[in-house]
N, C-alpha and C. Protein backbone atom coordinates (compact mmCIF):
# COMPACT_ATOMS: atom_id res chain seq x y z
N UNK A 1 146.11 24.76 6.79
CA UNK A 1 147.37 25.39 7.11
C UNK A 1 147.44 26.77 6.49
N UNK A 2 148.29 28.04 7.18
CA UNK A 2 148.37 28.89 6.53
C UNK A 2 149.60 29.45 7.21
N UNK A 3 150.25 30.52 6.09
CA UNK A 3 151.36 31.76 6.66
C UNK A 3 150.70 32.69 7.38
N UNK A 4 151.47 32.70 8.54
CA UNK A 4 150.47 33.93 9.78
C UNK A 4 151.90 34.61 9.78
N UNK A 5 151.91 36.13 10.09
CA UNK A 5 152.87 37.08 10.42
C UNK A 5 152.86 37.02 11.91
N UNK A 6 154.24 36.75 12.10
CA UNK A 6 154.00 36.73 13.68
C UNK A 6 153.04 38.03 14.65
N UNK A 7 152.45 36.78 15.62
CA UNK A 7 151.93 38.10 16.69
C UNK A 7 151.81 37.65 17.96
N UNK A 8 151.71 39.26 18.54
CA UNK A 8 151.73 39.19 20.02
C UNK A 8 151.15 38.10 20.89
N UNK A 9 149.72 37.81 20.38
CA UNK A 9 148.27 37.44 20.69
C UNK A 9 148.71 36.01 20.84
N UNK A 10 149.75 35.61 20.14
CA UNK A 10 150.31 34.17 19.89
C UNK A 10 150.96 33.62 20.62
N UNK A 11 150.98 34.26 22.31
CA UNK A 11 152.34 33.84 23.11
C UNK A 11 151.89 32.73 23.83
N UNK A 12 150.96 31.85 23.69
CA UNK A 12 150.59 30.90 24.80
C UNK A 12 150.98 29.73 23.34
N UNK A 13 150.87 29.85 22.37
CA UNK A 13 150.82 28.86 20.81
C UNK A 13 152.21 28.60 20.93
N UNK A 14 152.76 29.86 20.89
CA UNK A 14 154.32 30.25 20.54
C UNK A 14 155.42 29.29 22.19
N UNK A 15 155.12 29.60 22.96
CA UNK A 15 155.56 28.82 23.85
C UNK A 15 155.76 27.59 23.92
N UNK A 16 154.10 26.61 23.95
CA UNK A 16 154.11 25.16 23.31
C UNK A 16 154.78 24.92 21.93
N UNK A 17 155.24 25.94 21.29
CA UNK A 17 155.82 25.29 19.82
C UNK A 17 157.65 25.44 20.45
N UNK A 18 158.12 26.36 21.01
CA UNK A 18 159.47 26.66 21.94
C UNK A 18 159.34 25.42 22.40
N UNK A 19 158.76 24.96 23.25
CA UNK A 19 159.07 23.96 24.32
C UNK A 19 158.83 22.10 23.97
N UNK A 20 158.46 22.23 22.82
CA UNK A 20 158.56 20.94 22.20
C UNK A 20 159.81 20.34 21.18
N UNK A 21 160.76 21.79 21.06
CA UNK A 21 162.01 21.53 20.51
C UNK A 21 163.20 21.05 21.62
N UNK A 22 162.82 21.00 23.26
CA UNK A 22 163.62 20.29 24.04
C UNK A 22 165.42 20.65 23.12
N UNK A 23 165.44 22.05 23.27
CA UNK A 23 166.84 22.43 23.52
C UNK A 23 167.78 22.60 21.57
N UNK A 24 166.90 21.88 20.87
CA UNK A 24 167.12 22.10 19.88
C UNK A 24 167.11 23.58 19.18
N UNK A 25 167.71 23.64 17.46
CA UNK A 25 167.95 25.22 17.14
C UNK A 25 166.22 25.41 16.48
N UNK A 26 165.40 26.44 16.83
CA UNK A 26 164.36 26.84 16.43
C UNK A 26 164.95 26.91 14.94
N UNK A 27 165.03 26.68 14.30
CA UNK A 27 165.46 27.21 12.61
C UNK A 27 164.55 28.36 12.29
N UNK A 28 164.61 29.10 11.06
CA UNK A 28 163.62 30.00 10.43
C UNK A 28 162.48 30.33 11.77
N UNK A 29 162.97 30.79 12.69
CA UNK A 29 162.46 31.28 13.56
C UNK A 29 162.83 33.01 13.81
N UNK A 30 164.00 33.20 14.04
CA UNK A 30 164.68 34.44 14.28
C UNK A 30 164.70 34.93 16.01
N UNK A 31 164.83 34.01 16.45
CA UNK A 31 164.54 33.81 17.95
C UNK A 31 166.11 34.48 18.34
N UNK A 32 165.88 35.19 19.24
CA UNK A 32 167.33 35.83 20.13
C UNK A 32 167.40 35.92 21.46
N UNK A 33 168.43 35.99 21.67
CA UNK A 33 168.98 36.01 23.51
C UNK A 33 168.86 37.34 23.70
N UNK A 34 168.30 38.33 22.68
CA UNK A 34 168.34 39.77 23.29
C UNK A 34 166.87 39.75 23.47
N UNK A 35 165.67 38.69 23.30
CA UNK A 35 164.24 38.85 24.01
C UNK A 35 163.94 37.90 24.86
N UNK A 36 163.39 38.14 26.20
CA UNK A 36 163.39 37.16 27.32
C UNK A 36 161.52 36.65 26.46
N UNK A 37 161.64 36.14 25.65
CA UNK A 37 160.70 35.35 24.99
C UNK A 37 159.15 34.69 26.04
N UNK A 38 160.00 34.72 27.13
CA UNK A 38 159.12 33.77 27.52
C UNK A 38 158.07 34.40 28.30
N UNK A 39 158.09 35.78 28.57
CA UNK A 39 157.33 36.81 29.40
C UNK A 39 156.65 37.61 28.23
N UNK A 40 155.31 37.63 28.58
CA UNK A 40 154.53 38.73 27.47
C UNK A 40 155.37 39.77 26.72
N UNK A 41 155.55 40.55 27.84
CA UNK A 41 156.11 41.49 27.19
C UNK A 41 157.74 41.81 26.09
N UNK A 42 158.18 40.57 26.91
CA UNK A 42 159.67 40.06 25.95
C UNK A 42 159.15 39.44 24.89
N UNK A 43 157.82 38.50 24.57
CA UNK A 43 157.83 38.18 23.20
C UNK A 43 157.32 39.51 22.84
N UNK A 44 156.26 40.23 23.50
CA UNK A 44 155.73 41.34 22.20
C UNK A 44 156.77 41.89 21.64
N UNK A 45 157.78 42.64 22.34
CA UNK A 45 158.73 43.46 21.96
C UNK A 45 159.71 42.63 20.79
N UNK A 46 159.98 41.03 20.90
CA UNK A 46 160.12 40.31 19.60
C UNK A 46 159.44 40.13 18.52
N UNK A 47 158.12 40.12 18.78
CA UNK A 47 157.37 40.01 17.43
C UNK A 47 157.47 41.50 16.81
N UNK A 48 157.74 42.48 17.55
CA UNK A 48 157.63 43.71 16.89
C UNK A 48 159.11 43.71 16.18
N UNK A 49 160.19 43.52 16.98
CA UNK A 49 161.75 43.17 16.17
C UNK A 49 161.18 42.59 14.80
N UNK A 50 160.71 41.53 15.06
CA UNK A 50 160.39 40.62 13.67
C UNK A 50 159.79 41.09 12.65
N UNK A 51 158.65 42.12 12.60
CA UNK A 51 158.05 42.86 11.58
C UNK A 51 159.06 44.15 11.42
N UNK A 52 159.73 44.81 12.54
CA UNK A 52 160.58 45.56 11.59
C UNK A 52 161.57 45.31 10.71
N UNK A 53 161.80 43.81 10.59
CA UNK A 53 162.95 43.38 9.46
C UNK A 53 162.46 43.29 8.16
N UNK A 54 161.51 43.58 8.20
CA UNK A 54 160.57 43.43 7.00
C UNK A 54 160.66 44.70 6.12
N UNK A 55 160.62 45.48 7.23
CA UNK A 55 160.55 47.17 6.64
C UNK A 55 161.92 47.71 5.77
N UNK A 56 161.99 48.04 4.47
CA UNK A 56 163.04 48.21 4.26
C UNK A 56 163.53 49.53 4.19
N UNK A 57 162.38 50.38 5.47
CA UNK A 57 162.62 51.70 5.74
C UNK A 57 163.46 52.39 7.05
N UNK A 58 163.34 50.78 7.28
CA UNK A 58 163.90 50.67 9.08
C UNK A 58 165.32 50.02 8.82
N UNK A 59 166.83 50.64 9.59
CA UNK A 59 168.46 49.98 9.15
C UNK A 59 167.87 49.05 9.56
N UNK A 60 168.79 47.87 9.25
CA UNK A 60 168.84 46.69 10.47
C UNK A 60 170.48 46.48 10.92
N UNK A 61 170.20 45.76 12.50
CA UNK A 61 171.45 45.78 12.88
C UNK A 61 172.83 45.20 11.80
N UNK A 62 173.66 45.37 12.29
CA UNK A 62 175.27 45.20 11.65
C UNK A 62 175.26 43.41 11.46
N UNK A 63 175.36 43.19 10.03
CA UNK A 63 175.68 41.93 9.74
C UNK A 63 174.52 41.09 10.03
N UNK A 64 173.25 42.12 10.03
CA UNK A 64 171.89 41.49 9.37
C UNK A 64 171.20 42.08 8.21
N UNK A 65 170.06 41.25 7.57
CA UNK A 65 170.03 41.87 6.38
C UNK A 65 168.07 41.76 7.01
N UNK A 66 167.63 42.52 5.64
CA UNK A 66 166.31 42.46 6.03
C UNK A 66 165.36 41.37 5.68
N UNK A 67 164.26 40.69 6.43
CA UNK A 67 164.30 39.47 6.42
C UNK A 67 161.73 40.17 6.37
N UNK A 68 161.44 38.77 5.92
CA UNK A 68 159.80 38.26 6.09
C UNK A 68 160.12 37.16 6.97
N UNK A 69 159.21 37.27 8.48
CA UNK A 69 159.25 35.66 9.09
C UNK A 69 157.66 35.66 8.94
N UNK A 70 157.48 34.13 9.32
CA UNK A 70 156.46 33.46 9.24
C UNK A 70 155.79 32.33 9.94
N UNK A 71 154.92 32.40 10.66
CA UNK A 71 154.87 31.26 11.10
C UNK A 71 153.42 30.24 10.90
N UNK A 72 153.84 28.86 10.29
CA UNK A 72 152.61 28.38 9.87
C UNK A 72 152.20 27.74 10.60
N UNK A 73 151.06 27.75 10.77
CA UNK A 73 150.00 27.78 11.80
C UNK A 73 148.63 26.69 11.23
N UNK A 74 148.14 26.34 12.13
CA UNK A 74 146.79 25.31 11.77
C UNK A 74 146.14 25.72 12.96
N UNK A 75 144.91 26.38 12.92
CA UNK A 75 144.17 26.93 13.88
C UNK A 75 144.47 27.44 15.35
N UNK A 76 145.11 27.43 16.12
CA UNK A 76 145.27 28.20 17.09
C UNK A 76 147.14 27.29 17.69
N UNK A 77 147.37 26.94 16.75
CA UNK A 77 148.79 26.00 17.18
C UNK A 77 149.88 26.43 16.27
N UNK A 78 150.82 27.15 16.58
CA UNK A 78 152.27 26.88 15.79
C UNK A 78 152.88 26.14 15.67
N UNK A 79 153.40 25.66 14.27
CA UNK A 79 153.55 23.75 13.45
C UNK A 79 155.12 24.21 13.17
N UNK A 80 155.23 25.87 13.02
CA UNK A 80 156.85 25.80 12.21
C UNK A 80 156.57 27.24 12.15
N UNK A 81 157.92 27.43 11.48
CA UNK A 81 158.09 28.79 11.10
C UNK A 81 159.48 28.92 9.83
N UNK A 82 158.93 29.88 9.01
CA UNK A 82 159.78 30.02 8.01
C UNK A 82 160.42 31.62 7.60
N UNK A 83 161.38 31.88 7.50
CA UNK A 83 162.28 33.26 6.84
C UNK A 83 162.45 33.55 5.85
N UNK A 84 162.72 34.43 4.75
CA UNK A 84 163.34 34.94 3.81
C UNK A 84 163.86 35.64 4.06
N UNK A 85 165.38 35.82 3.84
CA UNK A 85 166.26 37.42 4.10
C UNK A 85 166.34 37.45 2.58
N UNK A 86 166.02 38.82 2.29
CA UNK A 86 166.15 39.28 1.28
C UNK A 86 167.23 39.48 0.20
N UNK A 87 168.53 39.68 0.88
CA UNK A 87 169.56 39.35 0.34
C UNK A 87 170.75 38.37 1.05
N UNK A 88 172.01 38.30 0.22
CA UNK A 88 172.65 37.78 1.13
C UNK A 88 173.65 38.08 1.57
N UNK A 89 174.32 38.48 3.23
CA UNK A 89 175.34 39.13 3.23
C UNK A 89 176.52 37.62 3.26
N UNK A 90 177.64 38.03 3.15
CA UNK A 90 178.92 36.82 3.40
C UNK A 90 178.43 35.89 3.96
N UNK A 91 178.13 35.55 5.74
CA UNK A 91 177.65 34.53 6.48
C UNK A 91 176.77 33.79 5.61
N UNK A 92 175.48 34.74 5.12
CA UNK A 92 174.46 33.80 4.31
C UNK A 92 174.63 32.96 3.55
N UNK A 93 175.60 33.75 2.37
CA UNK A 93 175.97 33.29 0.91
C UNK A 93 176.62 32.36 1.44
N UNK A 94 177.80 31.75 2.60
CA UNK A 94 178.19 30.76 2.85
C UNK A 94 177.71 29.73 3.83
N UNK A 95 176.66 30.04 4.38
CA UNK A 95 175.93 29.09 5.34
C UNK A 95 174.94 29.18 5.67
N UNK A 96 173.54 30.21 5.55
CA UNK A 96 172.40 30.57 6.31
C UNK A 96 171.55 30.04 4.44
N UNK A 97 172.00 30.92 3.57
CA UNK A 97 170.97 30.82 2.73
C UNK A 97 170.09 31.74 2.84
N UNK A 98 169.03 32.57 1.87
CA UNK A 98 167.60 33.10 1.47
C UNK A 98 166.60 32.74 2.63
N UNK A 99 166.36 31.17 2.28
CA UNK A 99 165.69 30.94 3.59
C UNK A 99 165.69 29.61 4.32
N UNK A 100 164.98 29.78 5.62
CA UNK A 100 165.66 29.07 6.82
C UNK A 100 163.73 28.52 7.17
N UNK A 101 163.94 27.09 7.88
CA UNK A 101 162.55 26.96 8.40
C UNK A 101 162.78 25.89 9.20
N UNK A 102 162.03 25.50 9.95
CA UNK A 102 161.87 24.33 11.22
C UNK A 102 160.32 23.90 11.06
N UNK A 103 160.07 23.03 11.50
CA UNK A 103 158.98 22.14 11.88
C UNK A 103 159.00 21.46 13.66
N UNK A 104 158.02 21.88 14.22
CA UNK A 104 157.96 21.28 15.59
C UNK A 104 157.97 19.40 15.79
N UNK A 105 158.61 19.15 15.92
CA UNK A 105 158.55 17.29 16.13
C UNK A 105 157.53 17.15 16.01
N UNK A 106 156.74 17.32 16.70
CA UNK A 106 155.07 16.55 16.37
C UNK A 106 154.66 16.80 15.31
N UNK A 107 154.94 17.62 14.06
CA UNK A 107 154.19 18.11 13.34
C UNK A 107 155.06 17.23 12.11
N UNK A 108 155.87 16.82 12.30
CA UNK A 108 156.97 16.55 10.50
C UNK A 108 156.71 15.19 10.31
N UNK A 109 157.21 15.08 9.22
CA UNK A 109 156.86 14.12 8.05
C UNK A 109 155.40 14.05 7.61
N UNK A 110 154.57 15.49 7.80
CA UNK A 110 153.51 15.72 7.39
C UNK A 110 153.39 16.60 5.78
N UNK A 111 154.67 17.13 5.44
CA UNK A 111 154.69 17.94 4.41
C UNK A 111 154.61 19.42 4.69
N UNK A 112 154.51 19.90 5.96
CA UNK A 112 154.63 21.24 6.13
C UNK A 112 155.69 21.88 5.57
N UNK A 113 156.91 21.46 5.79
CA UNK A 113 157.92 22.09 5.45
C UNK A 113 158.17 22.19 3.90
N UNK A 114 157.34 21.33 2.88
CA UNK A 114 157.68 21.50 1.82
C UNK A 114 156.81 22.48 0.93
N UNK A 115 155.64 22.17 1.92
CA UNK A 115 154.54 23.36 1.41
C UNK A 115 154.50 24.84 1.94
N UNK A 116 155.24 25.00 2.95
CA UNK A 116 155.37 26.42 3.66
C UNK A 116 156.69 27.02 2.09
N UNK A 117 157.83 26.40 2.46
CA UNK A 117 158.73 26.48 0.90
C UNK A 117 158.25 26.99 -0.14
N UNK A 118 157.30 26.11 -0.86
CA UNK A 118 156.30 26.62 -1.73
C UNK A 118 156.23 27.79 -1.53
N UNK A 119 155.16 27.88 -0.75
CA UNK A 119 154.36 29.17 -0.58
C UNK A 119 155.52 30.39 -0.30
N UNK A 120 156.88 30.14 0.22
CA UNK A 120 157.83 31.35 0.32
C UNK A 120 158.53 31.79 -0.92
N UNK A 121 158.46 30.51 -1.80
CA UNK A 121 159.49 30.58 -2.83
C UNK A 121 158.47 31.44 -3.88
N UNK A 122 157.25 31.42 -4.07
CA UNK A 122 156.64 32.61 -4.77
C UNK A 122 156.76 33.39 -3.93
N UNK A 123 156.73 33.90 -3.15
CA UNK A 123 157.14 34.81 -2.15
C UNK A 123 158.18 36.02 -2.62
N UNK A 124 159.08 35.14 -2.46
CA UNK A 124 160.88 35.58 -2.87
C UNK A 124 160.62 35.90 -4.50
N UNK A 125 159.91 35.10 -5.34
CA UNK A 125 159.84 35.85 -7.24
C UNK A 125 159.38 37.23 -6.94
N UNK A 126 158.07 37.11 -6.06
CA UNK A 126 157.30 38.15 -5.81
C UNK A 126 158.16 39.63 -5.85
N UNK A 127 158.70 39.52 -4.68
CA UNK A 127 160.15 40.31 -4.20
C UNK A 127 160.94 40.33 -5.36
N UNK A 128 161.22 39.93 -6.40
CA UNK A 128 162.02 40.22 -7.30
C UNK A 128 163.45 39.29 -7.33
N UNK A 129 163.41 38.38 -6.35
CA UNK A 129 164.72 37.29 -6.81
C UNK A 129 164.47 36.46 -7.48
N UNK A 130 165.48 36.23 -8.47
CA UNK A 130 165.30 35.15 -9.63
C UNK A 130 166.23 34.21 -9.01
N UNK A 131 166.29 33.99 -8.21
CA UNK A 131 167.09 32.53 -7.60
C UNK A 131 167.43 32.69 -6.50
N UNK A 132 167.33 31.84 -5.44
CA UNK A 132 167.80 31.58 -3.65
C UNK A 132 168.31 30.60 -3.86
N UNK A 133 168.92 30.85 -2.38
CA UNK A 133 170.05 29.63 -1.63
C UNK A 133 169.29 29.09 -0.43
N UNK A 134 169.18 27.70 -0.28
CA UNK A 134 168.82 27.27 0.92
C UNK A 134 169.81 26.51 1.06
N UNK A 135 170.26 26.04 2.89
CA UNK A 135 171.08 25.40 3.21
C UNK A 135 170.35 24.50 4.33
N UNK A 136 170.79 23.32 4.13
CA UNK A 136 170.87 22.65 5.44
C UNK A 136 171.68 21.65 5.94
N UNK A 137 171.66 21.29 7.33
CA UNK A 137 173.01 20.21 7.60
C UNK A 137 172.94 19.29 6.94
N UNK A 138 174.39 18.62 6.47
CA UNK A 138 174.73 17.98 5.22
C UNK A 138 173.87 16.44 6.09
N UNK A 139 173.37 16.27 7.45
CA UNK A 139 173.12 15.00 7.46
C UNK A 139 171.61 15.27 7.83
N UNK A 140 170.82 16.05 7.63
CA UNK A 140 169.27 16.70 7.51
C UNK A 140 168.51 15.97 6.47
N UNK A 141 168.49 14.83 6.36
CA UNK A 141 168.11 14.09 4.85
C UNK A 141 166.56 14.72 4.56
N UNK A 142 165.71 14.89 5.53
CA UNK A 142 164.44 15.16 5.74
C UNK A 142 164.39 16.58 5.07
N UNK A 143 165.43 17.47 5.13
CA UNK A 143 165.25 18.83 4.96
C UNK A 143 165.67 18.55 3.17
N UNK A 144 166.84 17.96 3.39
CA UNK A 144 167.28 17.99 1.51
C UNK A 144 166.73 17.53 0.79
N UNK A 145 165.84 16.34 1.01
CA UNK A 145 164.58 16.00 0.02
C UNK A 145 163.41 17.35 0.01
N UNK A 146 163.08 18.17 1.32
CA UNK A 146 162.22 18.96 0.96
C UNK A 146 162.55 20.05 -0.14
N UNK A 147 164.01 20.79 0.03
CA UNK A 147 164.60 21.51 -0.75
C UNK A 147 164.62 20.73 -2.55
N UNK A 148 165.20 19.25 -2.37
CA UNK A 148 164.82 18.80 -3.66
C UNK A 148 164.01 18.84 -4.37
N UNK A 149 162.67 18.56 -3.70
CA UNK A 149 161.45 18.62 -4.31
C UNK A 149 160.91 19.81 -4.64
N UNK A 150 161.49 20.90 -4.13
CA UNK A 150 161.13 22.10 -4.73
C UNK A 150 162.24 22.74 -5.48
N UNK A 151 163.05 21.91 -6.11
CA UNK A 151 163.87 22.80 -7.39
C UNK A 151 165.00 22.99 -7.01
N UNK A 152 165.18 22.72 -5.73
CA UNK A 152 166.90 22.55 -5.24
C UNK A 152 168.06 21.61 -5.92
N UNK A 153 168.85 22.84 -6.15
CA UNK A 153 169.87 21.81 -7.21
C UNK A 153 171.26 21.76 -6.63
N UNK A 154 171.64 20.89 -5.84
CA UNK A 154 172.84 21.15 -4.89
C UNK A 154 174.28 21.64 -5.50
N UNK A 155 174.45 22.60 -4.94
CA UNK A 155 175.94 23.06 -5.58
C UNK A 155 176.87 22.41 -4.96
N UNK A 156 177.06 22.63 -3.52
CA UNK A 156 178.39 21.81 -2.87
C UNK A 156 177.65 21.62 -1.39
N UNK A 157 178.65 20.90 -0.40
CA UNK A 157 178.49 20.74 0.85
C UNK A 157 179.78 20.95 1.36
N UNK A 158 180.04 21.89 1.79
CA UNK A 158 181.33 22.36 3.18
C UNK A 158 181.09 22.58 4.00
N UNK A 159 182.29 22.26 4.74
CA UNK A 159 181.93 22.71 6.01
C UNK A 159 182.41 24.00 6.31
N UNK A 160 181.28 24.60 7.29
CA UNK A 160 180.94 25.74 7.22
C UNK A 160 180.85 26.53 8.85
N UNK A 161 180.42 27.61 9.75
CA UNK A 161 180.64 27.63 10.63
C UNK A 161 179.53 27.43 11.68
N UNK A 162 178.61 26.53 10.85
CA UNK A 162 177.00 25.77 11.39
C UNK A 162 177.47 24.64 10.80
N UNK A 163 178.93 24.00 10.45
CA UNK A 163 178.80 22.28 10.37
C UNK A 163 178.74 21.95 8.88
N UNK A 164 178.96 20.84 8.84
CA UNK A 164 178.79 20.36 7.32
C UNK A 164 177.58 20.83 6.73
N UNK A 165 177.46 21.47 5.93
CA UNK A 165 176.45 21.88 5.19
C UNK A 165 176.33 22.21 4.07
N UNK A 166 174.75 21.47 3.39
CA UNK A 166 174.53 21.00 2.20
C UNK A 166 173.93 22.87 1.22
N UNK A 167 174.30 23.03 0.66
CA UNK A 167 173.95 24.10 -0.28
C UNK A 167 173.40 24.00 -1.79
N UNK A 168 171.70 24.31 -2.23
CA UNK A 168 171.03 24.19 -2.95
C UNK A 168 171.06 25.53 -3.65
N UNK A 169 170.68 25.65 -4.85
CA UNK A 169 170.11 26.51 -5.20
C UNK A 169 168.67 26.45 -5.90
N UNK A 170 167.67 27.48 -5.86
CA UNK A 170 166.17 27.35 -6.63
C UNK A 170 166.04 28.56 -7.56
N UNK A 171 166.08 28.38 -8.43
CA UNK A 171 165.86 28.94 -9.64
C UNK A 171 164.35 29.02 -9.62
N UNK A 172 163.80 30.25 -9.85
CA UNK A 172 162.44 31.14 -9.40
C UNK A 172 161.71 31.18 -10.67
């Protein structure tokens, strides 16, 4: 397994990993209705969106912050994908969290999601935060044990404007 930066080259991987979520939210994806995703040229022009959030030379739009995506990968197949936004604006601090990730159905209860985490949460020290927020739905049991196991210490669960949701913090 490894963190791949999204790419173009990836749109036949990237599709089969879209189309096995049957309507569900891609999480830690960063997927939008402003790229017709599903045509070459609508994902390239997304994967390029996606590396400029990275840049913290480039604005980003209104009531986004600047973000690393990721998508982990096992030889020519996308398994998941994971985010860090760098800081947090209002929405975050009350419902999105630092970072966000999904796992494709076929791929979970394999440990991806706890080891991609890992690998983000040095990530985020790297970057200079001494503590993130991850969130997930308060009935995600699969997700809150992964957050547990990596140092998640739950502050509260409200509901929020993504639903009951559970709020951790990880101390870096």
């Amino acid at each position: 397994m490894e963190l791949i930066e999204p790419a173009a080259d990836r749109h036949r991987a990237w599709l089969e990993f879209r189309d096995e979520w049957a309507g569900e939210q891609l999480h830690g994806t960063g997927v939008s209705a402003d790229y017709d995703v599903s045509t070459p040229d609508g994902f390239a022009a997304w994967v390029a969106y996606l590396r400029r959030q990275s840049d913290m030379s480039v604005p980003v739009a209104e009531g986004r912050v600047h973000a690393d995506y990721w998508w982990i990968a096992e030889g020519d197949e996308i398994l998941g994908a994971i985010t860090l936004r760098h800081r947090l604006n209002d929405f975050l601090a009350e419902a999105g969290g630092h970072i966000g990730y999904g796992v494709r159905p076929s791929a979970r209860r394999r440990g991806l999601a706890g080891w991609a985490l890992g690998q983000v949460l040095q990530r985020a020290k790297e970057r200079g935060l001494d503590r993130v927020l991850i969130t997930c739905e308060d009935g995600n049991i699969g997700s809150a044990r992964t957050i547990e196991r990596n140092g998640g210490v739950l502050e509260d669960v409200r509901d929020t404007v993504l639903g009951r949701t559970r709020r951790y913090w990880i101390t870096l």
